[in-house]
N, C-alpha and C. Protein backbone atom coordinates (compact mmCIF):
# COMPACT_ATOMS: atom_id res chain seq x y z
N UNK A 1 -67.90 122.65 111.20
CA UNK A 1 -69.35 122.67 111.15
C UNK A 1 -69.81 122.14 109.79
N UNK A 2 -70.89 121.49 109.65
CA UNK A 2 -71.57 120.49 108.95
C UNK A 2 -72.25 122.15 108.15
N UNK A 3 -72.57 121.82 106.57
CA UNK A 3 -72.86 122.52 105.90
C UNK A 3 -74.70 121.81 105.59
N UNK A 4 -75.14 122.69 105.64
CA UNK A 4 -76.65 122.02 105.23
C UNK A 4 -76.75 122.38 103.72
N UNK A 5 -77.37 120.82 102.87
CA UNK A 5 -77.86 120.77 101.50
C UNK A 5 -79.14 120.84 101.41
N UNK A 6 -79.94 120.99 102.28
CA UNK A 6 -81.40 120.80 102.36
C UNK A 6 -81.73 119.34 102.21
N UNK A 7 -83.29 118.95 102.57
CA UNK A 7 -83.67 117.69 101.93
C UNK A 7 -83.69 117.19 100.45
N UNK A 8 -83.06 116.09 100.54
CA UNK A 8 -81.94 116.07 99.10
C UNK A 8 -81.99 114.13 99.23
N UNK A 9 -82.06 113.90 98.23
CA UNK A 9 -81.61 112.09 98.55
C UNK A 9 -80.35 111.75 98.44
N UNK A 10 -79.10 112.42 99.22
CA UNK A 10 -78.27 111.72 99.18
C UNK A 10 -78.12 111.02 100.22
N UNK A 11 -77.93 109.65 100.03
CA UNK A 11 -77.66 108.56 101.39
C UNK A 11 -76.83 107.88 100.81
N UNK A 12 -75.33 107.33 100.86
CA UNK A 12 -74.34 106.55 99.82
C UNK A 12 -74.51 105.44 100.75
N UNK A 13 -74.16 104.36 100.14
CA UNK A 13 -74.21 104.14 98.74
C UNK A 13 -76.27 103.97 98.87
N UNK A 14 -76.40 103.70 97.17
CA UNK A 14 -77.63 103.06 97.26
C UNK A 14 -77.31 102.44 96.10
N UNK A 15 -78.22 100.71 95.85
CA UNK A 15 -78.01 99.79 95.41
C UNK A 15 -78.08 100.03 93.64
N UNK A 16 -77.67 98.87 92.59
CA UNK A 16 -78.14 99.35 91.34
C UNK A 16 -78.75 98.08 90.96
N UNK A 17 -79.82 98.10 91.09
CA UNK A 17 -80.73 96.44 91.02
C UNK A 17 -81.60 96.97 89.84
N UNK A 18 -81.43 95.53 89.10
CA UNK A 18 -82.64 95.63 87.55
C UNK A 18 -83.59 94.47 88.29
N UNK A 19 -84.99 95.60 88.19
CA UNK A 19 -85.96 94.87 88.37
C UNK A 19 -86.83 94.43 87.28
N UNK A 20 -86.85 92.81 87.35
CA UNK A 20 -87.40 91.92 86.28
C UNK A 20 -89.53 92.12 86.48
N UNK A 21 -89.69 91.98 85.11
CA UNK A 21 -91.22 92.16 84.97
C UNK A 21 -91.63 91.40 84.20
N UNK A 22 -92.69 91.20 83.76
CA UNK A 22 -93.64 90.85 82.52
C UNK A 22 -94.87 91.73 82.40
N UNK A 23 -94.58 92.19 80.78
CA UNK A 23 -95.76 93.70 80.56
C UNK A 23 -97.07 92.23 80.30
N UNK A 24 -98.18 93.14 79.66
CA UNK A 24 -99.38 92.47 79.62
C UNK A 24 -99.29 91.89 78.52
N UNK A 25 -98.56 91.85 77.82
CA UNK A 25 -98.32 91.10 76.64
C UNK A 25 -97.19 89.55 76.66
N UNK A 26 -97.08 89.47 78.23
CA UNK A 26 -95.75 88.72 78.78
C UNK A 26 -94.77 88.68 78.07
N UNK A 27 -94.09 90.14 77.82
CA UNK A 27 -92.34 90.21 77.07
C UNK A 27 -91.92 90.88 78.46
N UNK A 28 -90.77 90.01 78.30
CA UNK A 28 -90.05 90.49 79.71
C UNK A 28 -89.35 91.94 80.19
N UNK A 29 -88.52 92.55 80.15
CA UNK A 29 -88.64 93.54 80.63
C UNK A 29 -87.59 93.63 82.25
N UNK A 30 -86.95 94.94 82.21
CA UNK A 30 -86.47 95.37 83.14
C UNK A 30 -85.88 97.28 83.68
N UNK A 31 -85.89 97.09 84.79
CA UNK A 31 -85.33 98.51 84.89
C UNK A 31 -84.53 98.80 85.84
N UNK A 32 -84.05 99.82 85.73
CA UNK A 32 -82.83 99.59 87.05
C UNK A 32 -83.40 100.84 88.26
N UNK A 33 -83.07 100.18 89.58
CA UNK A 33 -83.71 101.12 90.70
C UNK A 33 -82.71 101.21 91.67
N UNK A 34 -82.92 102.48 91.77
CA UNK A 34 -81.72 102.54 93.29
C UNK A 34 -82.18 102.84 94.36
N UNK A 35 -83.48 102.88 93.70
CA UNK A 35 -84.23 103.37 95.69
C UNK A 35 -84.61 102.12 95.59
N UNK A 36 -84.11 101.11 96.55
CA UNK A 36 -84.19 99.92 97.03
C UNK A 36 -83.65 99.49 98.11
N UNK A 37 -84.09 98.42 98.50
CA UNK A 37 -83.37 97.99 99.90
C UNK A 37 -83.92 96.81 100.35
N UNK A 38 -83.19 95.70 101.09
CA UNK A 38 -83.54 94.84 102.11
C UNK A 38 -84.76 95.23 103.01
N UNK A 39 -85.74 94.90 103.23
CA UNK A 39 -86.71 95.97 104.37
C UNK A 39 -87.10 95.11 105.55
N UNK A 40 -86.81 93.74 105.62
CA UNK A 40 -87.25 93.32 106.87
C UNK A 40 -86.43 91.69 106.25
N UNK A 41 -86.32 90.94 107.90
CA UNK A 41 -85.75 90.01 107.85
C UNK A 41 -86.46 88.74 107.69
N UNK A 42 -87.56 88.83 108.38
CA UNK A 42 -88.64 87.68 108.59
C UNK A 42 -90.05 88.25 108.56
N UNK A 43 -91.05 88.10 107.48
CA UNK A 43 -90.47 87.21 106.38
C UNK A 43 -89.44 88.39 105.40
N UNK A 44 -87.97 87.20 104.53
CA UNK A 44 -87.10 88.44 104.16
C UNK A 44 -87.71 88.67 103.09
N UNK A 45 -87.88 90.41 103.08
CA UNK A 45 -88.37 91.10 102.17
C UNK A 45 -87.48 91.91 101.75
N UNK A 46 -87.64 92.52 100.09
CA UNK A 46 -87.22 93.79 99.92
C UNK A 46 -87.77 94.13 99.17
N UNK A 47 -87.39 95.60 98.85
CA UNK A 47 -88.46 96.62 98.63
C UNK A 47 -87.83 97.62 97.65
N UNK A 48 -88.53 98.32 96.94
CA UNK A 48 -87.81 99.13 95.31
C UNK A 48 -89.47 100.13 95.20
N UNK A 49 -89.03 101.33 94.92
CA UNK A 49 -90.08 102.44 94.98
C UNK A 49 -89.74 102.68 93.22
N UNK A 50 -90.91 102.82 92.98
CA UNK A 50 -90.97 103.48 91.38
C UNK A 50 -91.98 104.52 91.55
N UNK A 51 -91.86 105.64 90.33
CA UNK A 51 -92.63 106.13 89.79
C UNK A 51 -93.79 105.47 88.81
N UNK A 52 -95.23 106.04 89.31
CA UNK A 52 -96.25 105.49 88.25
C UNK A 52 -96.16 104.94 86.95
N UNK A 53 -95.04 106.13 86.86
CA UNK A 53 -94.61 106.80 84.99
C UNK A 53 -94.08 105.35 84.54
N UNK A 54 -93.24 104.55 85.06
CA UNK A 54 -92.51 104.09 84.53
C UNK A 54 -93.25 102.60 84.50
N UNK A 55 -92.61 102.06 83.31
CA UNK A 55 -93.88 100.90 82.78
C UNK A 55 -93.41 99.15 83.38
N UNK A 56 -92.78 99.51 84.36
CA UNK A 56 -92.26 98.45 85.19
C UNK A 56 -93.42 98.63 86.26
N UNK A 57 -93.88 99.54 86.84
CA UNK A 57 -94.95 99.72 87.37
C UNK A 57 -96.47 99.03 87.57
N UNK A 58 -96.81 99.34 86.38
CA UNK A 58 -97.75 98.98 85.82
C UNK A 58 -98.02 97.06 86.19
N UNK A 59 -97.23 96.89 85.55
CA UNK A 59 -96.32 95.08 85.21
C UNK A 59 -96.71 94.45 87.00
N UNK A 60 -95.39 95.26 88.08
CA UNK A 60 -96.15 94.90 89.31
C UNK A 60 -97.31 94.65 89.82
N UNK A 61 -98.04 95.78 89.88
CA UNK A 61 -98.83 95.62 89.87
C UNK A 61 -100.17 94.62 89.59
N UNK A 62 -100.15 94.60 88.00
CA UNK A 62 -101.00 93.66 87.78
C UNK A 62 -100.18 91.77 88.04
N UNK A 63 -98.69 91.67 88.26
CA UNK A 63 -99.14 90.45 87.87
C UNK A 63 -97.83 90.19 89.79
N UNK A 64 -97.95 90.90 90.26
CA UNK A 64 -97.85 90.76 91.65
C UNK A 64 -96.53 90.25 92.13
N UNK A 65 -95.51 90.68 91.39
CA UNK A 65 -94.54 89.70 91.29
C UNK A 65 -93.56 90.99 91.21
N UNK A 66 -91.86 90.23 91.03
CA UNK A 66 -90.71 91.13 90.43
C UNK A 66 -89.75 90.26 90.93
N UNK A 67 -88.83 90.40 90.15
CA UNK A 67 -87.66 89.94 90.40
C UNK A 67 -86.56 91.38 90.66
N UNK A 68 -85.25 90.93 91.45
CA UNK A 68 -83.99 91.77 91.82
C UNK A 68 -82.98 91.37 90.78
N UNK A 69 -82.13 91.62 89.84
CA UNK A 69 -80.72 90.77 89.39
C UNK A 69 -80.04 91.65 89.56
N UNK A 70 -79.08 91.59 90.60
CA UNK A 70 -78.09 92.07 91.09
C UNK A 70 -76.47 92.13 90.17
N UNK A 71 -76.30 93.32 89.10
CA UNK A 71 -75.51 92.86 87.93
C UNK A 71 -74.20 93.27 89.03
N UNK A 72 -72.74 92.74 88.23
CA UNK A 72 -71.71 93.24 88.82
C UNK A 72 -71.12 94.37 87.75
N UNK A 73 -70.36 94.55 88.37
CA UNK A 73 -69.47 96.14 88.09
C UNK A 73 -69.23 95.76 86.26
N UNK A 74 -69.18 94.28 85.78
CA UNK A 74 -68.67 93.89 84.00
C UNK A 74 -69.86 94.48 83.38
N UNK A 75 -71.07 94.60 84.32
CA UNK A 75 -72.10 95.16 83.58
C UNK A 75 -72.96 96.47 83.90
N UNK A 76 -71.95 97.28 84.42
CA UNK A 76 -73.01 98.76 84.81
C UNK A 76 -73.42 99.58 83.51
N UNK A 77 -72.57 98.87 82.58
CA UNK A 77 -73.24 100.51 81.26
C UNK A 77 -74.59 99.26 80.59
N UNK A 78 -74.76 98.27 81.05
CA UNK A 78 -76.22 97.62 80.57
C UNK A 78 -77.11 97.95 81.52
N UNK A 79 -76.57 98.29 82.70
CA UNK A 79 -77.48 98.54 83.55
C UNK A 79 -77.89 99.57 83.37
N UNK A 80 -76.97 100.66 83.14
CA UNK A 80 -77.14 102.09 83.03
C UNK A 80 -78.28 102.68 82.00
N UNK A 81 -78.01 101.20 81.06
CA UNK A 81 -78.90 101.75 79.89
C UNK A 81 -80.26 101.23 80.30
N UNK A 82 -80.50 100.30 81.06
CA UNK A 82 -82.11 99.79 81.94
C UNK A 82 -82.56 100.59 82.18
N UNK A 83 -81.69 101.92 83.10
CA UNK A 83 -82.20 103.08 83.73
C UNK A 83 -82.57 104.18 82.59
N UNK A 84 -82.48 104.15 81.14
CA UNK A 84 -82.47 105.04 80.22
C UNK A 84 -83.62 104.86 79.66
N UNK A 85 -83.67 103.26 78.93
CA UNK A 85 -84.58 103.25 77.86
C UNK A 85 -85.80 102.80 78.88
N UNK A 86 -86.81 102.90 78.05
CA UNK A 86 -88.40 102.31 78.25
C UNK A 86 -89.06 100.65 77.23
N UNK A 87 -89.18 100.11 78.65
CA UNK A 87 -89.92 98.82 77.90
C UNK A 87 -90.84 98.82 76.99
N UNK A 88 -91.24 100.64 77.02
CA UNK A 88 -92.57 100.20 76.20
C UNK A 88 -92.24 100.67 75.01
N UNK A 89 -91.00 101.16 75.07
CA UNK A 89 -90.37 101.33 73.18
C UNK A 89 -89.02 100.52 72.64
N UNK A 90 -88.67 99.98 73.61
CA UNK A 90 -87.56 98.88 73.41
C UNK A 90 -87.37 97.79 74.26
N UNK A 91 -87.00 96.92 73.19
CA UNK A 91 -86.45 95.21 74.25
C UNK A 91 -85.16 95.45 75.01
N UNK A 92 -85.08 95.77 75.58
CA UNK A 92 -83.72 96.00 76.76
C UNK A 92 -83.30 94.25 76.84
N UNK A 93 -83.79 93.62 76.95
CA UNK A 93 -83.34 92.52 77.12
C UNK A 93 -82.32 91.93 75.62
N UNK A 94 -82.83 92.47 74.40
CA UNK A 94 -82.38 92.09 72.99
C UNK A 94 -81.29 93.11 73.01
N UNK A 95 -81.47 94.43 73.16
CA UNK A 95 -80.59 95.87 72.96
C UNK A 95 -79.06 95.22 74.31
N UNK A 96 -79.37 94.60 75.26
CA UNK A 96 -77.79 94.54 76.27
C UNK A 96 -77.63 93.40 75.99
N UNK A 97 -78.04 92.17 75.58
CA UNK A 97 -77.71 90.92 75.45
C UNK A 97 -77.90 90.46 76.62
N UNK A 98 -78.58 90.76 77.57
CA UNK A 98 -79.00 90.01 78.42
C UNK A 98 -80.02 88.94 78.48
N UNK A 99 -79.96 87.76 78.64
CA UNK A 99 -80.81 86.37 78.82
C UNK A 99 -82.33 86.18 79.92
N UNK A 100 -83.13 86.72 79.49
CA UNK A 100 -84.50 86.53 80.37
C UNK A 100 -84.50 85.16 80.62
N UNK A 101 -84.80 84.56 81.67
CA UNK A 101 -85.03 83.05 82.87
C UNK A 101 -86.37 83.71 83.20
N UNK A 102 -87.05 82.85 82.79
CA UNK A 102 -88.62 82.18 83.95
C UNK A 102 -88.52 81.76 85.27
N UNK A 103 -88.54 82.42 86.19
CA UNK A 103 -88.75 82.06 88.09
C UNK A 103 -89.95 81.00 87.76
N UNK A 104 -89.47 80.67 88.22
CA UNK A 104 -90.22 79.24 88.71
C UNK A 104 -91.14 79.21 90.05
N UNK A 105 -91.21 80.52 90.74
CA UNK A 105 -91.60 80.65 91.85
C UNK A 105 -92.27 81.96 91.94
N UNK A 106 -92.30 82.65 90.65
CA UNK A 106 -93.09 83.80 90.79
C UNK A 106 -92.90 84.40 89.24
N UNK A 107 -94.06 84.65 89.01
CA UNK A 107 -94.67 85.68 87.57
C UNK A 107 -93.75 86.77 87.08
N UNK A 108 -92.96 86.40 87.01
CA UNK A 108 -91.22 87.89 86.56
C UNK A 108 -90.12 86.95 85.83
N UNK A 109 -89.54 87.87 84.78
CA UNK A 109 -88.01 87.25 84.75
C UNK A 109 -86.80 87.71 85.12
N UNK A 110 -85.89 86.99 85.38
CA UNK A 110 -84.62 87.29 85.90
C UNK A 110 -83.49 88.09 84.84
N UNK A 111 -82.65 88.02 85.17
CA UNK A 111 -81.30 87.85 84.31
C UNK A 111 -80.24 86.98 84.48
N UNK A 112 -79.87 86.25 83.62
CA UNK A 112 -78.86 85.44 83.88
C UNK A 112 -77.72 85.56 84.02
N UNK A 113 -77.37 86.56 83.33
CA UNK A 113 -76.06 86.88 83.60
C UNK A 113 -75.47 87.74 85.08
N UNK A 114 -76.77 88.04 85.50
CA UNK A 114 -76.04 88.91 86.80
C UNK A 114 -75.83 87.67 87.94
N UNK A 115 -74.83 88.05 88.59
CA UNK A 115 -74.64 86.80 89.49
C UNK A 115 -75.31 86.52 91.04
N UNK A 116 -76.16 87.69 90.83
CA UNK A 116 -77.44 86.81 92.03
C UNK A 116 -78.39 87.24 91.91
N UNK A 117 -79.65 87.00 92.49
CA UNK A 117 -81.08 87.36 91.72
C UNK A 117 -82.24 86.91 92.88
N UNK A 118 -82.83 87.91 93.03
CA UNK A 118 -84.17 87.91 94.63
C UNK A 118 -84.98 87.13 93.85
N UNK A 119 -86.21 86.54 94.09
CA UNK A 119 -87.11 86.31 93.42
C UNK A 119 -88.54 86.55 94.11
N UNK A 120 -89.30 87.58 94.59
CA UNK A 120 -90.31 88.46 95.32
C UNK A 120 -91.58 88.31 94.81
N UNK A 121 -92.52 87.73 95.28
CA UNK A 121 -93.81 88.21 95.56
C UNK A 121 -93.72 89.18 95.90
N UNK A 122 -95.05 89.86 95.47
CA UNK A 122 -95.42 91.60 95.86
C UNK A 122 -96.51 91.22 97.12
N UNK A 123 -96.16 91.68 98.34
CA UNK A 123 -96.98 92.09 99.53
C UNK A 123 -97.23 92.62 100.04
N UNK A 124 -97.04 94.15 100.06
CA UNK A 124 -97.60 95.35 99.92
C UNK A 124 -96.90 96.65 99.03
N UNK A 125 -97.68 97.75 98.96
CA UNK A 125 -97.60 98.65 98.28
C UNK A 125 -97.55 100.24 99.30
N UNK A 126 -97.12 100.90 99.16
CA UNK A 126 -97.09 101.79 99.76
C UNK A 126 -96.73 103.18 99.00
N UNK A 127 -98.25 103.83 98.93
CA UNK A 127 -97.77 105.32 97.89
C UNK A 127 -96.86 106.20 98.92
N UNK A 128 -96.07 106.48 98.55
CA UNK A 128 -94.82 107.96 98.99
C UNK A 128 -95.30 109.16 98.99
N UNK A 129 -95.46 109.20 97.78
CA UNK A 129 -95.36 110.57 96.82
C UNK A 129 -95.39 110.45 95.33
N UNK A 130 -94.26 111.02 95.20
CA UNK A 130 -94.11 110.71 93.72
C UNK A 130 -93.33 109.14 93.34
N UNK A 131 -93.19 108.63 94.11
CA UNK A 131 -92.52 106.94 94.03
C UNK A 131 -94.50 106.10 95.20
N UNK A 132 -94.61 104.90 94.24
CA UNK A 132 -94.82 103.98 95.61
C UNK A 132 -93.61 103.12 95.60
N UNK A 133 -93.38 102.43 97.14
CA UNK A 133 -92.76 101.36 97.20
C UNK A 133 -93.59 100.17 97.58
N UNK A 134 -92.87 99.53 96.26
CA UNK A 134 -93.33 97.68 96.35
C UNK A 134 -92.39 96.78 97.46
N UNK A 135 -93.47 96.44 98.25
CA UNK A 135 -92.37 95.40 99.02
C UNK A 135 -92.94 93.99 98.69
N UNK A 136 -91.83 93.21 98.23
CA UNK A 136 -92.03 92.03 98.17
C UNK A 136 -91.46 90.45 98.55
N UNK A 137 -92.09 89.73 99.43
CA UNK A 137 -91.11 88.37 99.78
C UNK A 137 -90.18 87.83 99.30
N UNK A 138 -89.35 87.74 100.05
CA UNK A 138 -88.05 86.79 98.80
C UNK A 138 -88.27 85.19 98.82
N UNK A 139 -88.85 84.74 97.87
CA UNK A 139 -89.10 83.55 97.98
C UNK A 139 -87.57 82.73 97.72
N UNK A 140 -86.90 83.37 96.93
CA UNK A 140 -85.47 82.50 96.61
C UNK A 140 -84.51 83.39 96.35
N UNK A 141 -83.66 83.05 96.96
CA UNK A 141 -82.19 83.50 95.95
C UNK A 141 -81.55 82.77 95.72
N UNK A 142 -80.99 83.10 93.80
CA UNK A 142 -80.11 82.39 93.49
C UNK A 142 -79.17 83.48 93.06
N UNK A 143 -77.83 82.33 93.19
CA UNK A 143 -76.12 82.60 92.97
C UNK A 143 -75.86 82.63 92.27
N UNK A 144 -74.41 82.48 91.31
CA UNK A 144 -73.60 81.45 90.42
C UNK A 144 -72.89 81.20 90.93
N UNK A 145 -72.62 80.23 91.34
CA UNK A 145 -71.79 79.14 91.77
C UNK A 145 -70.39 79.82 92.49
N UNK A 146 -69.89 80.66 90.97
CA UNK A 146 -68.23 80.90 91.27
C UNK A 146 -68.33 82.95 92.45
N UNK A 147 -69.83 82.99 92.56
CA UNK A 147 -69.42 83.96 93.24
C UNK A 147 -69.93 83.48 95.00
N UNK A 148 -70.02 82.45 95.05
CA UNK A 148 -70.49 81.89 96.39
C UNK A 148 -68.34 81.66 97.97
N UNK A 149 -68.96 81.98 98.70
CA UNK A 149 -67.84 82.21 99.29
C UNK A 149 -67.95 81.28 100.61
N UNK A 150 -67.68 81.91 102.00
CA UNK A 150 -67.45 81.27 103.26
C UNK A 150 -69.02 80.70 103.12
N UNK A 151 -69.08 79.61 103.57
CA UNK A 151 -70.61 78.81 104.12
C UNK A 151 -71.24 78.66 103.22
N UNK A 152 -71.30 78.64 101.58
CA UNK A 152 -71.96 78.37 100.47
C UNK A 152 -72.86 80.27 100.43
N UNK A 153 -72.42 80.81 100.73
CA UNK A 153 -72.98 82.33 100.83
C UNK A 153 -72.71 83.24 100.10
N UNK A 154 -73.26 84.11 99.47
CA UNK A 154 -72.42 84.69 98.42
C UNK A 154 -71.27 85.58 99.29
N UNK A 155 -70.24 86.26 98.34
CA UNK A 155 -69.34 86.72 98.33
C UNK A 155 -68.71 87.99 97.83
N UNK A 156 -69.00 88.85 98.61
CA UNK A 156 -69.41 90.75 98.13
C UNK A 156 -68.32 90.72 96.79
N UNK A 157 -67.16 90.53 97.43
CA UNK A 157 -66.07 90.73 96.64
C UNK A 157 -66.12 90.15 94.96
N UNK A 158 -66.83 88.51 95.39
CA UNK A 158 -66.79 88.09 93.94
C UNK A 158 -68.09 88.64 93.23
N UNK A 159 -69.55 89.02 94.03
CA UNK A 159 -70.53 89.48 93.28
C UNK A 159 -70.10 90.55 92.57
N UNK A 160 -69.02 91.68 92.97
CA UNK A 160 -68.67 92.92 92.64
C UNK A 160 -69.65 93.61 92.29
N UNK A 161 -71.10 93.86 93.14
CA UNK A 161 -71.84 95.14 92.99
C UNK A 161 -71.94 96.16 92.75
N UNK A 162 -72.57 96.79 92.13
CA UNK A 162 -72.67 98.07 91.23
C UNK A 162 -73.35 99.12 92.42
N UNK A 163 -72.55 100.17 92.99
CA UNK A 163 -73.50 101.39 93.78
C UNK A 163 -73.68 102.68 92.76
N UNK A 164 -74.59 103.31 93.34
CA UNK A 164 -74.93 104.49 92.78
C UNK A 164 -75.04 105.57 93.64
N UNK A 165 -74.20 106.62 93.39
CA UNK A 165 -74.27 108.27 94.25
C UNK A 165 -75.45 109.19 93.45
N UNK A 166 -76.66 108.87 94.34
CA UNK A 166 -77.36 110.04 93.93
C UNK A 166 -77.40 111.32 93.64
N UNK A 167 -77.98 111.51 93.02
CA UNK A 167 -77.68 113.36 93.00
C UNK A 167 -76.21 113.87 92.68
N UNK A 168 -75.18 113.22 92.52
CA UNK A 168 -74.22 113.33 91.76
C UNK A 168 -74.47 112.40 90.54
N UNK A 169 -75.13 111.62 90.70
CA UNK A 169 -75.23 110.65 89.40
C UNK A 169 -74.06 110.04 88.52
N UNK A 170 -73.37 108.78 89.82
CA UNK A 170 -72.17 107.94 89.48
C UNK A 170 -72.31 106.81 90.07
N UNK A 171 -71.60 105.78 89.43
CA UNK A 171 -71.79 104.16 89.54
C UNK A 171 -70.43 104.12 90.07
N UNK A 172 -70.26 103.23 91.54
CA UNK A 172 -68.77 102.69 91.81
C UNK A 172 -69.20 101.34 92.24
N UNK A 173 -67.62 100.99 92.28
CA UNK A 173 -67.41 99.38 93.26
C UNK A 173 -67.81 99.50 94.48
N UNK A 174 -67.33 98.53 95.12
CA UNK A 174 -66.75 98.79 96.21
C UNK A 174 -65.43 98.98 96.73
N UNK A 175 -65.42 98.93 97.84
CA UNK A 175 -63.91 99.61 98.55
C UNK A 175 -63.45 97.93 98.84
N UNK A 176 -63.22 98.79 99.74
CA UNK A 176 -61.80 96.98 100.40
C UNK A 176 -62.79 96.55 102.04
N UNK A 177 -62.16 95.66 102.07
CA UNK A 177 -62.82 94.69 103.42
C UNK A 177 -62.02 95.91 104.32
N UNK A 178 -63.42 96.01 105.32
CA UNK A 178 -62.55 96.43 106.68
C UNK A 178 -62.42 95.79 107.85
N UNK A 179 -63.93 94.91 108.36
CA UNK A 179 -63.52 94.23 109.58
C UNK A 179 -65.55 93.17 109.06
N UNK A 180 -64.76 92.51 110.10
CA UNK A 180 -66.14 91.52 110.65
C UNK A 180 -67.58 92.13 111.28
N UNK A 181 -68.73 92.19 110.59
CA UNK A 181 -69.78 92.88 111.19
C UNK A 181 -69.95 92.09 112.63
N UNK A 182 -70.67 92.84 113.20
CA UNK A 182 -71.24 92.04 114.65
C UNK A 182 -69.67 91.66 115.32
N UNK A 183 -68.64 91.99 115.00
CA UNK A 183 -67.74 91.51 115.70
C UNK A 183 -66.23 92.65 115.62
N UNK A 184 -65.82 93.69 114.59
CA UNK A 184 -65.46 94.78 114.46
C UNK A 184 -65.31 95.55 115.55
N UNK A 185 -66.14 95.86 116.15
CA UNK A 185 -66.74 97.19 117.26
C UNK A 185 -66.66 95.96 118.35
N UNK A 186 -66.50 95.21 118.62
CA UNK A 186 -67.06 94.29 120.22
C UNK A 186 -65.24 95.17 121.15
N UNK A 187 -64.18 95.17 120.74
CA UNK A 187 -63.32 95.71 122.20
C UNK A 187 -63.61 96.94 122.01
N UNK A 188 -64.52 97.52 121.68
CA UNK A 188 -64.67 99.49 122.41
C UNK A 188 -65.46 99.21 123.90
């Protein structure tokens, strides 16, 4: 028998994405979110819930935009520290050595060093609670090159993504390949 934790956010994995901004002063800026997700296919959107509090917020808001940079596993304690400090008392971008890029397709900056990166218009908003979630279009994604795999597509293994266990509060890899989606389960 299944033990009940009450309503609790654990759902594993959930993602560790630094979302790119520009405050009102246009210095770039980022933070890391794990309540995020893919949210629809057409048009492809995804979507990242913040608290008011936090000054990545704000940034959405007014300038309608955000970027995803999807870091790999060489960089979870920069990420970790996205999730710590505040833009509005430190350059996170100067403090991890990470490289702010201008989208060319929307009002946010990226990171360069992570090896893939959403690039979102904001198209709606939706208050929760104590989080709203921003959903926003993916106008582009870009790669690097050496983590691109079968069909010019990226490649889980070479992105090596960063997850996060909520409510235990830990960063892992991933595991190992198990089978082919959409094709795994077809002889049951």
């Amino acid at each position: 028998m299944k033990k009940s934790l009450g309503p609790r956010t654990l759902a594993f994995p959930t993602p560790v994405w630094l979302v790119g901004t520009y405050d009102a002063d246009g210095r770039p800026n980022i933070m890391t979110a794990a309540w995020a997700a893919i949210v629809c296919s057409k048009p492809p959107s995804a979507g990242v819930s913040l608290r008011p509090a936090t000054y990545s917020y704000g940034s959405i808001m007014a300038r309608k935009a955000f970027t995803i940079s999807i870091p790999s596993e060489k960089h979870v304690r920069e990420a970790d520290f996205c999730g710590i400090a505040s833009g509005r008392e430190v350059d996170k971008f100067a403090k991890t050595g990470f490289t702010p890029v201008n989208s060319d397709l929307v009002d946010a900056p990226y990171v360069a060093e992570c090896p893939l990166v959403l690039e979102c218009r904001l198209t709606h908003t939706l208050e929760l609670g104590l989080h709203t979630l921003f959903i926003g279009e993916i106008l582009d994604v870009k790669a690097d090159p050496e983590v691109l795999g079968e069909r010019g597509l990226p490649d889980i293994e070479k992105v090596r993504p960063v997850v996060f266990g909520p409510e235990v509060r830990t960063y892992h890899g991933l595991g190992v390949f198990l089978g082919r989606a959409f094709a795994i389960g077809k002889d049951l």
